[in-house]
N, C-alpha and C. Protein backbone atom coordinates (compact mmCIF):
# COMPACT_ATOMS: atom_id res chain seq x y z
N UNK A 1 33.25 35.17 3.47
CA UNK A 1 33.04 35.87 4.73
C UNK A 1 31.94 35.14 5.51
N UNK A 2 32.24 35.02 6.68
CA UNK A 2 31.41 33.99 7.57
C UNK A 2 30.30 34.86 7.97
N UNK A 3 29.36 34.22 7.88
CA UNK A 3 28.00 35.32 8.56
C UNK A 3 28.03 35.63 9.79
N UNK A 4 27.98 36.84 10.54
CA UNK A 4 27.73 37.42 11.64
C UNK A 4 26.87 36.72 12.94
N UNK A 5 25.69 35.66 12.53
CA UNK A 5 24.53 35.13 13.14
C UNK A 5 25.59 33.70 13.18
N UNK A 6 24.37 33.03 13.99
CA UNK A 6 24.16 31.63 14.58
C UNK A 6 22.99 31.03 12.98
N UNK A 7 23.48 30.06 13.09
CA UNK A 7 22.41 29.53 11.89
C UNK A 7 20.92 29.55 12.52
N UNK A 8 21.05 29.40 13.84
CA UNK A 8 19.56 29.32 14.34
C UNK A 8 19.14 30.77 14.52
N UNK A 9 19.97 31.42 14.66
CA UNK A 9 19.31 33.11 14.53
C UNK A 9 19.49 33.41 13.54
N UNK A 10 20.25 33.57 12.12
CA UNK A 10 19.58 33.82 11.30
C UNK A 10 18.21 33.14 10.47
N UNK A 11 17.82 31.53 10.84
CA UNK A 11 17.15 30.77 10.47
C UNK A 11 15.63 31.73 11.38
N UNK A 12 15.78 32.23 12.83
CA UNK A 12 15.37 33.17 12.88
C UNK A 12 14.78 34.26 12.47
N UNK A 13 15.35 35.11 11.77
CA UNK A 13 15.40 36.28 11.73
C UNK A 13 14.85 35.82 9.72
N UNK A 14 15.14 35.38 9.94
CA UNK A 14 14.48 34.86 8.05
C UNK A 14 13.05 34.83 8.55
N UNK A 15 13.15 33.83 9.11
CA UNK A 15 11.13 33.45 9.53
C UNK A 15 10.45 34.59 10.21
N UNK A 16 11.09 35.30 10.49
CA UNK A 16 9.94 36.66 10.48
C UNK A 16 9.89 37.93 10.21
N UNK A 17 10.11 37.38 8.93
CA UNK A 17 10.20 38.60 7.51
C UNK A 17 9.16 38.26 6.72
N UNK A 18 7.54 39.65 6.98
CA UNK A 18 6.71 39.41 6.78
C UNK A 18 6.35 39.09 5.24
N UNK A 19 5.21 38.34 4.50
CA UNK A 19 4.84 38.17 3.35
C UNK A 19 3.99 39.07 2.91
N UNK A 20 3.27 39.87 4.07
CA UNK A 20 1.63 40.66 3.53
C UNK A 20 1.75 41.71 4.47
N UNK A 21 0.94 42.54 4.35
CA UNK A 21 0.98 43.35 5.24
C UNK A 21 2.12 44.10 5.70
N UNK A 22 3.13 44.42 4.85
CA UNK A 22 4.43 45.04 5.20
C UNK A 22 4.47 46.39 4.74
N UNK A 23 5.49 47.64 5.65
CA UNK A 23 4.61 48.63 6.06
C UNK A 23 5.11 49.07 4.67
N UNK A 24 5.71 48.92 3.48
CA UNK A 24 5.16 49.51 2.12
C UNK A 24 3.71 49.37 1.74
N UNK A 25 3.58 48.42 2.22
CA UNK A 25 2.02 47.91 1.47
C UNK A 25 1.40 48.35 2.16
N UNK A 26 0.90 48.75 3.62
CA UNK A 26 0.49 49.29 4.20
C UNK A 26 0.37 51.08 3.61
N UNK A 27 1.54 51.80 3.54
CA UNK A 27 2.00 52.75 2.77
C UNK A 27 0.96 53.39 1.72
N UNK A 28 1.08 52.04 0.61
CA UNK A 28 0.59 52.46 -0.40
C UNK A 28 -1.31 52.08 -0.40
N UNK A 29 -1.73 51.16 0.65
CA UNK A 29 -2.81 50.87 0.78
C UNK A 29 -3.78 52.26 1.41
N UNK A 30 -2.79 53.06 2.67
CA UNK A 30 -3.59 53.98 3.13
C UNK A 30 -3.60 55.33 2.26
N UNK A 31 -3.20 55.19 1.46
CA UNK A 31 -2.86 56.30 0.41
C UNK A 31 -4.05 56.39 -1.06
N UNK A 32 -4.09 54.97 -1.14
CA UNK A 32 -5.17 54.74 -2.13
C UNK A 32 -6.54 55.01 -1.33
N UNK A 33 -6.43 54.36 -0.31
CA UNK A 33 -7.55 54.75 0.57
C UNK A 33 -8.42 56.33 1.07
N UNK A 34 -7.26 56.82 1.32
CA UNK A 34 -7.58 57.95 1.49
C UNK A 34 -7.86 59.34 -0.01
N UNK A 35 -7.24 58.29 -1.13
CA UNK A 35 -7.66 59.16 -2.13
C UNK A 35 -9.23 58.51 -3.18
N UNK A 36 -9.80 58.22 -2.02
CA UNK A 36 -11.21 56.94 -2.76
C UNK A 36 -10.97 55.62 -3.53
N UNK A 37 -9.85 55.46 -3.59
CA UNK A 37 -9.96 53.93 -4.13
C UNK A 37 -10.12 53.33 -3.17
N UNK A 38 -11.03 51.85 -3.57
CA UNK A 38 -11.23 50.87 -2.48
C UNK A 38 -10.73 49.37 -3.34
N UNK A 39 -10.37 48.66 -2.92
CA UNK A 39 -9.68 47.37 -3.42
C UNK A 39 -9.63 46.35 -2.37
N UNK A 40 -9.35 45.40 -2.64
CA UNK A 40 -8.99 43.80 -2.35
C UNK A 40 -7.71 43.96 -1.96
N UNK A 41 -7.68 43.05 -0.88
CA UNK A 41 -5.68 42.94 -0.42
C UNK A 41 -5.92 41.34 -0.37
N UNK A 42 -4.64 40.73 -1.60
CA UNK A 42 -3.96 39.50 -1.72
C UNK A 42 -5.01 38.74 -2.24
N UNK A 43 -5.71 38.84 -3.14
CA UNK A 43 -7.21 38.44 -3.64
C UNK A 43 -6.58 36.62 -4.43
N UNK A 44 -6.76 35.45 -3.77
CA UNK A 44 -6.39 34.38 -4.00
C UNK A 44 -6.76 33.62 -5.19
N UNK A 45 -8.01 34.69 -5.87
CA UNK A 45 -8.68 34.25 -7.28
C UNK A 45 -7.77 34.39 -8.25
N UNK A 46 -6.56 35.14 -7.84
CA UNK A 46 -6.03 35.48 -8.97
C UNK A 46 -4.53 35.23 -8.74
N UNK A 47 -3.82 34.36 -10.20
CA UNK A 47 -2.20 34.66 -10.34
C UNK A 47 -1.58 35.69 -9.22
N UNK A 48 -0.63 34.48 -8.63
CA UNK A 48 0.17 35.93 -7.71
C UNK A 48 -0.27 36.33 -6.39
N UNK A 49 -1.54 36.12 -6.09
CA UNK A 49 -1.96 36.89 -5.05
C UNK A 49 -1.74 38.59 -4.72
N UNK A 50 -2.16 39.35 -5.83
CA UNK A 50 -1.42 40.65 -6.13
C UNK A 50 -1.68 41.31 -4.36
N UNK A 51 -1.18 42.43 -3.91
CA UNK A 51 -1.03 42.78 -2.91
C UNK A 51 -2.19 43.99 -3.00
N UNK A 52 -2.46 44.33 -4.16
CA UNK A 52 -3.60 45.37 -3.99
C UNK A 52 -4.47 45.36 -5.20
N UNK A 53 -5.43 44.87 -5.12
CA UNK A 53 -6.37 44.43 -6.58
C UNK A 53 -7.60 45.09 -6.58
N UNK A 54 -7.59 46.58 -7.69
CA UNK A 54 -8.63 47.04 -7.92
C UNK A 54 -9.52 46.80 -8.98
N UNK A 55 -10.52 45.86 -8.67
CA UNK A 55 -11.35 45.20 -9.56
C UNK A 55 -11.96 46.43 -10.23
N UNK A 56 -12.65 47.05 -10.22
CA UNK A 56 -13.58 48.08 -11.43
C UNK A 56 -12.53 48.57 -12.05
N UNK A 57 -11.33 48.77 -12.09
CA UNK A 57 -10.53 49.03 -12.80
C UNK A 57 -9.52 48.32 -13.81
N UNK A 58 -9.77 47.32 -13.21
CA UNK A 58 -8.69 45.83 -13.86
C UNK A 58 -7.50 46.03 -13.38
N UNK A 59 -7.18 46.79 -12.33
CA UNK A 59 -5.56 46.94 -11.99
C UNK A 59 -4.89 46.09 -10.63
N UNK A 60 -3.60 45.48 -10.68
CA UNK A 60 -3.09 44.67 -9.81
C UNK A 60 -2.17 45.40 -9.51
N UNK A 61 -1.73 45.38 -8.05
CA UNK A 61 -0.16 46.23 -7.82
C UNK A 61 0.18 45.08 -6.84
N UNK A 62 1.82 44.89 -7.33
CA UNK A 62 2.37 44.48 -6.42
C UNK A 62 3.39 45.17 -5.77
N UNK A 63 3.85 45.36 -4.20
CA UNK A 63 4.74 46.26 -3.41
C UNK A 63 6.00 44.84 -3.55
N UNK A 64 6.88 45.26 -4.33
CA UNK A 64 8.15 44.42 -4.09
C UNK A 64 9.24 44.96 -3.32
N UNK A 65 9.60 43.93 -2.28
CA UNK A 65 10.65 44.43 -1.78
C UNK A 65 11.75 44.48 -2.91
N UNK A 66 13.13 45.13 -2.11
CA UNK A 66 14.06 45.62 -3.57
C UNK A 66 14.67 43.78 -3.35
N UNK A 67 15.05 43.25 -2.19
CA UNK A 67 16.27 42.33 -1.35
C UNK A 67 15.06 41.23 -2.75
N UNK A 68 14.27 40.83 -2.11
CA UNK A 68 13.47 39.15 -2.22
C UNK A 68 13.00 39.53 -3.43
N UNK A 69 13.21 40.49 -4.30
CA UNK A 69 12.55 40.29 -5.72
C UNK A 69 13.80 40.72 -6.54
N UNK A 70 15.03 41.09 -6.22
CA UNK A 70 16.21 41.36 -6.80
C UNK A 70 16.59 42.21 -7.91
N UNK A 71 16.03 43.42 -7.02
CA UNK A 71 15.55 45.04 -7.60
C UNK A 71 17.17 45.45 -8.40
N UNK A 72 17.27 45.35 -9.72
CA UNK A 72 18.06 46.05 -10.70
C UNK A 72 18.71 47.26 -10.47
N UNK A 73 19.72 46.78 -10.01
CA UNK A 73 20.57 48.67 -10.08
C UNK A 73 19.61 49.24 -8.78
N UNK A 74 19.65 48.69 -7.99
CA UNK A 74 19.02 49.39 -6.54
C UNK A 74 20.32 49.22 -5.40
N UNK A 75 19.76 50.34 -4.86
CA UNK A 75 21.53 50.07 -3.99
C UNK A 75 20.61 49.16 -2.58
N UNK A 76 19.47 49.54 -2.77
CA UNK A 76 18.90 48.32 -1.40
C UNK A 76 18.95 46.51 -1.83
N UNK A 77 19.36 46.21 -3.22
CA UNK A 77 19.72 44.76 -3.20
C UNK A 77 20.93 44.52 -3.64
N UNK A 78 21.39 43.86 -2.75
CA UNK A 78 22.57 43.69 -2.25
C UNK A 78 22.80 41.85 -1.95
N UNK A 79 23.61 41.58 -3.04
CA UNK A 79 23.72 39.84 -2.80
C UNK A 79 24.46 39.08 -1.71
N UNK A 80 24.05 38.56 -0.88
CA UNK A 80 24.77 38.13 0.45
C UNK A 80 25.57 37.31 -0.05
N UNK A 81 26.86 37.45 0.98
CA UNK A 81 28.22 36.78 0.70
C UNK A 81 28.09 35.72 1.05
N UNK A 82 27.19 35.15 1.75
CA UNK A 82 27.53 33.85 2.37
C UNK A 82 26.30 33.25 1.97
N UNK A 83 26.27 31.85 1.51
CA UNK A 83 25.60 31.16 0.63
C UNK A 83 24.70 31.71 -0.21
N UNK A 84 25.80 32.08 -1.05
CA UNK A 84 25.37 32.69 -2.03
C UNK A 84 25.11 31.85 -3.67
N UNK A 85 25.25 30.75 -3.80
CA UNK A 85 24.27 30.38 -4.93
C UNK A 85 23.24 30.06 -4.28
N UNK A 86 22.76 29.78 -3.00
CA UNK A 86 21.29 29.56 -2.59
C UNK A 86 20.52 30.88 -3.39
N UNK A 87 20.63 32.01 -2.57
CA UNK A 87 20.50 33.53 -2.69
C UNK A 87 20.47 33.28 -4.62
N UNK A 88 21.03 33.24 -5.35
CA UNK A 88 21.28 33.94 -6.48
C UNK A 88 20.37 32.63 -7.15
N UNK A 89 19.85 31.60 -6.44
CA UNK A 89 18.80 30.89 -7.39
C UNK A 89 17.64 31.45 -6.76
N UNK A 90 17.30 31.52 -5.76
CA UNK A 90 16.59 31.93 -4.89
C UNK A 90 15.45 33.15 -5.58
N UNK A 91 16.01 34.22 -5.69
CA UNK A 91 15.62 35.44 -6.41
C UNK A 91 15.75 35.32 -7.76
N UNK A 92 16.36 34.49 -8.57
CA UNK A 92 16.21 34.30 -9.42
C UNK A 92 14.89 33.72 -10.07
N UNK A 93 14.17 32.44 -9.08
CA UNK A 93 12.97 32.48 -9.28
C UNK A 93 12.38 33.33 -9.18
N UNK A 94 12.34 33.74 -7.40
CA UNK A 94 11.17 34.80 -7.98
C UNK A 94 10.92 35.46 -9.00
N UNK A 95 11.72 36.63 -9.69
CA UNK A 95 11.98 36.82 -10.85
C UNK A 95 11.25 36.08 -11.78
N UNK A 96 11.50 35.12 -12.17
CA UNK A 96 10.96 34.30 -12.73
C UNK A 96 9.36 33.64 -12.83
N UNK A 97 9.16 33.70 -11.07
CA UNK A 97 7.55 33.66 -11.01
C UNK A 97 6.89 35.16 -11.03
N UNK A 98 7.91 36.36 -10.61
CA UNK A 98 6.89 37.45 -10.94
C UNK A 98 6.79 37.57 -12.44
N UNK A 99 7.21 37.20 -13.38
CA UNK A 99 7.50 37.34 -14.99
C UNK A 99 6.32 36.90 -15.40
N UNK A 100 6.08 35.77 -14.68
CA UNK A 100 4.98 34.72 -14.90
C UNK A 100 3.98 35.14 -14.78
N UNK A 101 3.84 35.58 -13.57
CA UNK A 101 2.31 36.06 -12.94
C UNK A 101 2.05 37.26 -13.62
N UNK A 102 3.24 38.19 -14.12
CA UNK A 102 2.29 39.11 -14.45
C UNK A 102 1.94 39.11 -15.91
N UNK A 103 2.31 38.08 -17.02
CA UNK A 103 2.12 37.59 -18.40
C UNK A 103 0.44 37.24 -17.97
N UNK A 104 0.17 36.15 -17.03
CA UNK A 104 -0.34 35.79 -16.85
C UNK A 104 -1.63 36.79 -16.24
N UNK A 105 -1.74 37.26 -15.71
CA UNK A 105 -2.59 38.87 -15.53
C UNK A 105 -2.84 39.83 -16.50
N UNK A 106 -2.28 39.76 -17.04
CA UNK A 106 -2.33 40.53 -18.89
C UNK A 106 -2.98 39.99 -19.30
N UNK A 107 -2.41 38.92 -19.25
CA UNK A 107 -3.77 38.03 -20.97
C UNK A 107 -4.62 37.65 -20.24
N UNK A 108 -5.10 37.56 -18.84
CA UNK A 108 -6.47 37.68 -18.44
C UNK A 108 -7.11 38.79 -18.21
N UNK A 109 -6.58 40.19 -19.08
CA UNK A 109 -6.95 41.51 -19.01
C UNK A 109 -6.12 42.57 -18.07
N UNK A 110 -5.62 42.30 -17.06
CA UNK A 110 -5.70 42.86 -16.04
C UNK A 110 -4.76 43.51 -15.90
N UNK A 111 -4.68 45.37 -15.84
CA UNK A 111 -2.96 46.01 -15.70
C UNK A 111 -1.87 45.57 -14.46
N UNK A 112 -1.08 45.73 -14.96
CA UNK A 112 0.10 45.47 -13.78
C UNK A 112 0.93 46.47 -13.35
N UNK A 113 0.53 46.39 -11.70
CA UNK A 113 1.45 47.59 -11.73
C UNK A 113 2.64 47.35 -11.12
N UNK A 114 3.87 47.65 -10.35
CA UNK A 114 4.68 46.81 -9.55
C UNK A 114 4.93 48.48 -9.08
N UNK A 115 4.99 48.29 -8.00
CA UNK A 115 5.86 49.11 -6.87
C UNK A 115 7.38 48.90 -5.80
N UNK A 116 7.95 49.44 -6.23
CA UNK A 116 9.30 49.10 -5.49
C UNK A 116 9.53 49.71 -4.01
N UNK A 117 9.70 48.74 -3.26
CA UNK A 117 10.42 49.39 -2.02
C UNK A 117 10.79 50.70 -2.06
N UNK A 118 11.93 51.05 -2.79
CA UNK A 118 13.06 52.11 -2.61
C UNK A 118 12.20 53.52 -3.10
N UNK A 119 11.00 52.82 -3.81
CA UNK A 119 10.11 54.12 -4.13
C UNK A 119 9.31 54.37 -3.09
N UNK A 120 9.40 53.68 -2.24
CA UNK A 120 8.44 53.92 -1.20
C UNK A 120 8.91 54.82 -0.06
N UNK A 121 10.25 54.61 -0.14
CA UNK A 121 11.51 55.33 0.76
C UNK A 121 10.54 57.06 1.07
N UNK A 122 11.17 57.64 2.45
CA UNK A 122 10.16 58.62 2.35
C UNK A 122 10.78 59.90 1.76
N UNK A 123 12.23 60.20 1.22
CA UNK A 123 12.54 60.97 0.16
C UNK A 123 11.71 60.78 -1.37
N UNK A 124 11.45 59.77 -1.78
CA UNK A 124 10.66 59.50 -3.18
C UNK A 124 9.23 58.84 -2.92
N UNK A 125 8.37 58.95 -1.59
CA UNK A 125 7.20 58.22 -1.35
C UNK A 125 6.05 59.24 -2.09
N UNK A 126 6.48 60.36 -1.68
CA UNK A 126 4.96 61.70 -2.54
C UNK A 126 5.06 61.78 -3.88
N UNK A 127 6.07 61.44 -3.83
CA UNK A 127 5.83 61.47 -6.12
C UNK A 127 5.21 60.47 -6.30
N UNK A 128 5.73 59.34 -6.12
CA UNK A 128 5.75 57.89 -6.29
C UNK A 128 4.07 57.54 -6.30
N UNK A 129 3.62 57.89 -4.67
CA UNK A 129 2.00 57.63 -4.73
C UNK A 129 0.97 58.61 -5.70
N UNK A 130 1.48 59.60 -5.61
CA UNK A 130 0.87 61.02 -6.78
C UNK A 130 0.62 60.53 -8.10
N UNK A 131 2.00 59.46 -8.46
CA UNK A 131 1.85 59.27 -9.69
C UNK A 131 1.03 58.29 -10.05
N UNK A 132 1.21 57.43 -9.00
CA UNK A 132 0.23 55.88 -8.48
C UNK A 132 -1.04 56.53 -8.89
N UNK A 133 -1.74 57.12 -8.04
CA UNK A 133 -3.09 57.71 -8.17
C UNK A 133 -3.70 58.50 -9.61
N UNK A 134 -2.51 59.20 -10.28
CA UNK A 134 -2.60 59.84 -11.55
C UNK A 134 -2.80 58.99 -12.57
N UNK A 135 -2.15 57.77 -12.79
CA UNK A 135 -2.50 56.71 -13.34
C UNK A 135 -3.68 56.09 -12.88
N UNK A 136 -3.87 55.63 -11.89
CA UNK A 136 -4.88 54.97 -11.74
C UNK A 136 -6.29 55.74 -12.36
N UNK A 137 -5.98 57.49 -11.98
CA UNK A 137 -7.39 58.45 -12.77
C UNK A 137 -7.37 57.69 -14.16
N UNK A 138 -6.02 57.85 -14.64
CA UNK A 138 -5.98 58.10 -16.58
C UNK A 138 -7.13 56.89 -16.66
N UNK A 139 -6.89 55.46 -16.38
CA UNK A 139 -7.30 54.72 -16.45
C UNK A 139 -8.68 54.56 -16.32
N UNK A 140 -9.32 55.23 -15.16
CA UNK A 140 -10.85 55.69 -14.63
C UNK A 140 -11.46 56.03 -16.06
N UNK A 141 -10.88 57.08 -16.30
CA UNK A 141 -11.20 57.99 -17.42
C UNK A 141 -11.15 56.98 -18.42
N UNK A 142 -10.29 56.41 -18.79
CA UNK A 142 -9.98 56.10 -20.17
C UNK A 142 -11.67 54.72 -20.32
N UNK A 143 -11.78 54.40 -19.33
CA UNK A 143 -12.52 52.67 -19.19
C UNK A 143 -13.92 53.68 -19.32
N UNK A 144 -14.36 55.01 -18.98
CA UNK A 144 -15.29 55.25 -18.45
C UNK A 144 -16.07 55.15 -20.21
N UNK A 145 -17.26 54.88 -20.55
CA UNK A 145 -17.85 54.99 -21.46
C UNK A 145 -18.23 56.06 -22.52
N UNK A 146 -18.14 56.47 -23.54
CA UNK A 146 -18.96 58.09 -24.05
C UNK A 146 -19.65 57.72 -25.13
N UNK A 147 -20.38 58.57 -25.26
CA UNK A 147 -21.86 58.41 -25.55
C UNK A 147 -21.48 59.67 -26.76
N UNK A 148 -21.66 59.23 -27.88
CA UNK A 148 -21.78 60.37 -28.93
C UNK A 148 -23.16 60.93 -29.44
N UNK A 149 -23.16 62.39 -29.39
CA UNK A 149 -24.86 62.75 -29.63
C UNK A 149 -24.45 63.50 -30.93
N UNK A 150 -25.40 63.16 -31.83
CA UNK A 150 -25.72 63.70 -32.84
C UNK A 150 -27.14 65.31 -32.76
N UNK A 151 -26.57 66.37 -33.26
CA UNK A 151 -27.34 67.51 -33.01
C UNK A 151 -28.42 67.35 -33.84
N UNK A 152 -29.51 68.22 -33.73
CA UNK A 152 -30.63 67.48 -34.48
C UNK A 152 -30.43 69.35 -35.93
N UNK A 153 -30.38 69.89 -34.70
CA UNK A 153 -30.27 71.48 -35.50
C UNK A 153 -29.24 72.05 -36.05
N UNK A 154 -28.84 73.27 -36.58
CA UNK A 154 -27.35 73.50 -37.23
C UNK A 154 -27.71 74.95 -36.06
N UNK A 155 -26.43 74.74 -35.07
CA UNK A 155 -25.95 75.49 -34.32
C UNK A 155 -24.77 76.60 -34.75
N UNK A 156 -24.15 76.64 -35.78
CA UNK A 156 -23.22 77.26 -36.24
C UNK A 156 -23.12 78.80 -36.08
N UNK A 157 -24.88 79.36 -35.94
CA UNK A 157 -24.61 80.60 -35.78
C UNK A 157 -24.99 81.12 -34.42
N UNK A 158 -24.19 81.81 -33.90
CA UNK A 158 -23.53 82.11 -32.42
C UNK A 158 -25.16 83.27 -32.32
N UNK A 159 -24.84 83.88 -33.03
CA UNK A 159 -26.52 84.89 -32.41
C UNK A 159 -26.87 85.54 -33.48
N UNK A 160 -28.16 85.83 -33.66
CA UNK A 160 -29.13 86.39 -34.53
C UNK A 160 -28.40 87.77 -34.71
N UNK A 161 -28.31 88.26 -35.91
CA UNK A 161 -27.95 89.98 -37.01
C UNK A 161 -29.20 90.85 -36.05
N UNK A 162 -30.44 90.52 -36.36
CA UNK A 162 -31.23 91.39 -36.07
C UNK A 162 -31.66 91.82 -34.64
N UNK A 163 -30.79 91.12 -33.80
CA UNK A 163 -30.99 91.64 -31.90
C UNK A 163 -30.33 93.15 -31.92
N UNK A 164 -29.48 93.04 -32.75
CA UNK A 164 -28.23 94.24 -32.82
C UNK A 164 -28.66 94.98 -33.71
């Protein structure tokens, strides 16, 4: 099936299909924001350039689209008919470099989180971030330090016989 476009309009319409700043990521950025997390966007120190990197926590999220990261059983990726082994090596790397990057973020400590487009959709966006944030607590919690005290006295008895 012949593509619909001009090679120069779809050559077009490719080149300005944003990398950063796309309104999932946006989405999930004002959401963290507004529930007190503060983070890094696309932090270059690190594998990947994760899209949202909360350092005191060790956590990386990336917002994948479903199309350019070749979202599994999603009805939003959808393999184009027309040059299509480009397309099917294409995403196949990526794939391949997100596999990478995020091995690679692990064994330098760091959780991974990945966020999908289609979760971002605004039928499944309030669970999706709820749960985002619920995790991100467990994690707060879990990293936060405790301090075990040893009692010096034997507390066992709740109140003195002879008040009564």
């Amino acid at each position: 099936m012949p593509d619909r476009l001009t090679i120069e309009e779809r050559s077009r319409n490719m080149a300005a299909v944003k990398g950063k700043d796309t309104k999932p990521e946006m989405v999930v950025r004002r959401f963290l924001w507004a529930h007190g997390f503060r983070y890094r966007v696309n932090d270059k120190r690190l594998p990947g350039r994760p899209d949202v990197v909360l350092g005191r926590l060790r956590v990386c999220i990336f917002v994948n689209g479903c199309f350019w990261h070749g979202h599994q059983g999603c009805r939003f990726f959808v393999m184009p008919k027309t040059n299509r082994v480009f397309w099917q090596q294409k995403i196949a790397r990526n794939r391949r470099r997100d596999r990478e990057v995020n091995e690679r973020l692990i064994v330098e400590g760091w959780r991974v989180i990945t966020l999908w487009e289609c979760q971002l959709k605004p039928s499944t966006r309030k669970a999706t971030l709820e749960n985002l944030v619920d995790l991100l607590n467990t994690y707060a919690i879990a990293d936060r330090p405790t301090k075990n005290y040893e009692l010096e006295e034997d507390y066992s008895v709740a109140a003195e016989d002879d008040l009564f």
